[in-house]
C-alpha atoms as a PDB file:
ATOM      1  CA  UNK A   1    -132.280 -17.786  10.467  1.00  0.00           C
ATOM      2  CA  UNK A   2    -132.740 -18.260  14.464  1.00  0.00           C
ATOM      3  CA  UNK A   3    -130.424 -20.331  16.047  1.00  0.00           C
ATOM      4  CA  UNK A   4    -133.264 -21.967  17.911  1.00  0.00           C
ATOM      5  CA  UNK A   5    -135.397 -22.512  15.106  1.00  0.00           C
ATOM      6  CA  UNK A   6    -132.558 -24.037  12.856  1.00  0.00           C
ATOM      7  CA  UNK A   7    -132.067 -26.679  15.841  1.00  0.00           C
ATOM      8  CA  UNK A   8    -135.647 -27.357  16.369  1.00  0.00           C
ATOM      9  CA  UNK A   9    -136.839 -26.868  13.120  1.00  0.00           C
ATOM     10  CA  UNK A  10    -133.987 -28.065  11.122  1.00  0.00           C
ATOM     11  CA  UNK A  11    -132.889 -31.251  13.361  1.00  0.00           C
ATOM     12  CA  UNK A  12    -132.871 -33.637  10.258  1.00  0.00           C
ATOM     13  CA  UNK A  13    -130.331 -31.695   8.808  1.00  0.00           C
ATOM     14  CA  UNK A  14    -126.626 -32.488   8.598  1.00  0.00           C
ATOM     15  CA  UNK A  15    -124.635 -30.538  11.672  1.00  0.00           C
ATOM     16  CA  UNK A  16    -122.360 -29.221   8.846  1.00  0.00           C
ATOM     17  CA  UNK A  17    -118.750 -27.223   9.999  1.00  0.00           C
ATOM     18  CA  UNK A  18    -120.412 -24.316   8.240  1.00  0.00           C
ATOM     19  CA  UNK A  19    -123.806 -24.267   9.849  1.00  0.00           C
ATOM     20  CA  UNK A  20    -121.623 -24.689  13.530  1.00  0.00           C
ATOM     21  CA  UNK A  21    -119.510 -21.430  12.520  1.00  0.00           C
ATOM     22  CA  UNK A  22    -122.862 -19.705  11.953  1.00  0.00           C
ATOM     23  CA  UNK A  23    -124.282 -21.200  15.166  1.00  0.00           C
ATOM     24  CA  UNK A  24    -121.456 -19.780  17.161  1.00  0.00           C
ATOM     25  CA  UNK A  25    -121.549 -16.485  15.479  1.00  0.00           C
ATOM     26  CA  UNK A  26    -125.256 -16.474  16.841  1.00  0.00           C
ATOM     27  CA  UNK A  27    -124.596 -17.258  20.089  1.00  0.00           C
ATOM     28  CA  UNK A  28    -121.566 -14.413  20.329  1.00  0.00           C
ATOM     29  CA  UNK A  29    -121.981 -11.856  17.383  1.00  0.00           C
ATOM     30  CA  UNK A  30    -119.506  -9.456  19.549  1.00  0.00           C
ATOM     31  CA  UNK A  31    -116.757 -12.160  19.742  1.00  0.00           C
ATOM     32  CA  UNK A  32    -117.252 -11.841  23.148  1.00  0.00           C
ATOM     33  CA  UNK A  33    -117.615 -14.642  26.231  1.00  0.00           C
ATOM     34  CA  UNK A  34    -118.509 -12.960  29.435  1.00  0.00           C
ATOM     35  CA  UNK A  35    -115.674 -10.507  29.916  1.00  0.00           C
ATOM     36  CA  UNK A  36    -112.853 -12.257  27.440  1.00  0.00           C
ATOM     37  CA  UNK A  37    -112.457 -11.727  23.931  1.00  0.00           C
ATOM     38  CA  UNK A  38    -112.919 -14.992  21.944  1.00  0.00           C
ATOM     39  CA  UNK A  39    -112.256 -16.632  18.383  1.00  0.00           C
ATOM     40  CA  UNK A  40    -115.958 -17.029  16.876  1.00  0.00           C
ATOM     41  CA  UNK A  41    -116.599 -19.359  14.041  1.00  0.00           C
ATOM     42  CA  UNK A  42    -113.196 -20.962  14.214  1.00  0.00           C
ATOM     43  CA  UNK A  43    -112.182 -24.421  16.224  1.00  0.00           C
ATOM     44  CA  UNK A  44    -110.941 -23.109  19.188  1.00  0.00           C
ATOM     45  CA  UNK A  45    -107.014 -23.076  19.724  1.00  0.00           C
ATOM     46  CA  UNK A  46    -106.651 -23.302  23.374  1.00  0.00           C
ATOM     47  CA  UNK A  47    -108.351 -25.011  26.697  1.00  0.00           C
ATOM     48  CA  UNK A  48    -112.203 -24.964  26.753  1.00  0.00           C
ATOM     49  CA  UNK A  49    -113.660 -24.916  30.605  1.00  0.00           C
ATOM     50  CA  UNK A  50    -117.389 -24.865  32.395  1.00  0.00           C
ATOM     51  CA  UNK A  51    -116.676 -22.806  35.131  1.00  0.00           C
ATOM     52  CA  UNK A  52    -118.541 -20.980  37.808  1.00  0.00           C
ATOM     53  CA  UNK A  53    -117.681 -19.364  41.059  1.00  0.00           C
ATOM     54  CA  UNK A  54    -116.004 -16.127  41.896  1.00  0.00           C
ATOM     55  CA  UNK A  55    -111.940 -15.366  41.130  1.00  0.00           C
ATOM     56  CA  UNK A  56    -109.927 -17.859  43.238  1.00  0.00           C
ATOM     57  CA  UNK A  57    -112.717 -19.962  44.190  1.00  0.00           C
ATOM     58  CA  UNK A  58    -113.820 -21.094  40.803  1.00  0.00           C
ATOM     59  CA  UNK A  59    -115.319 -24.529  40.168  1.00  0.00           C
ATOM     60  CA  UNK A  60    -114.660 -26.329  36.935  1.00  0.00           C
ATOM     61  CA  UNK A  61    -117.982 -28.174  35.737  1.00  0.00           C
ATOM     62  CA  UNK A  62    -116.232 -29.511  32.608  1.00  0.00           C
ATOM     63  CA  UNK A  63    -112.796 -29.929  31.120  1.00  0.00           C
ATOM     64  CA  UNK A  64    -112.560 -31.076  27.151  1.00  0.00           C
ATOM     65  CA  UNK A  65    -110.375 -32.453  25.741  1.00  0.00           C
ATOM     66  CA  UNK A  66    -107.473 -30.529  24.560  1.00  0.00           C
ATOM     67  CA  UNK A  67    -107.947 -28.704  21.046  1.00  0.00           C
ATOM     68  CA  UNK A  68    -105.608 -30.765  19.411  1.00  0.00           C
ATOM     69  CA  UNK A  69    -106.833 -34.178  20.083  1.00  0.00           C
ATOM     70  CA  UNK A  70    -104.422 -35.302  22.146  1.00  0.00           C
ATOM     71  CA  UNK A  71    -104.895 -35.671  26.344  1.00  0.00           C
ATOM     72  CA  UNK A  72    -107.294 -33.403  27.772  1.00  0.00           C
ATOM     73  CA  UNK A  73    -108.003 -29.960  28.374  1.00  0.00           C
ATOM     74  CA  UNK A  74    -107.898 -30.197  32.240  1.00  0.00           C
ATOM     75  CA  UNK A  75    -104.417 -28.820  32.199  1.00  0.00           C
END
């Protein structure tokens, strides 16, 4: 099924951990995020950033919070 369509068409339905793991698989089918190699269907393990601008002038958009609940990810 679509990614889009299972949002939009299937909003009533409970955002499961499974149906996530299959969103993200959508979104990155070659486990890949711009240049780096990433976990896909998995909680993440690391620091999660929004970032844009070139090498060494990069500006971060968004920081979470860090992957194992405690503090944040703007380390």
């Amino acid at each position: 099924m679509d990614l889009l369509l299972d949002a939009t068409e299937g909003y009533r339905d409970p955002l499961t951990i499974d149906r996530l793991y299959q969103w993200h698989r959508a979104l990155f089918p070659m486990g890949v995020s711009g240049l780096k190699q990433i976990k896909v269907g998995a909680w993440r393990e690391g620091p999660m950033r929004v970032i844009s601008g070139s090498t060494g002038n990069e500006r971060v958009h968004y920081a979470a919070p860090s992957a194992d609940g405690h503090g944040t990810g703007a380390g």
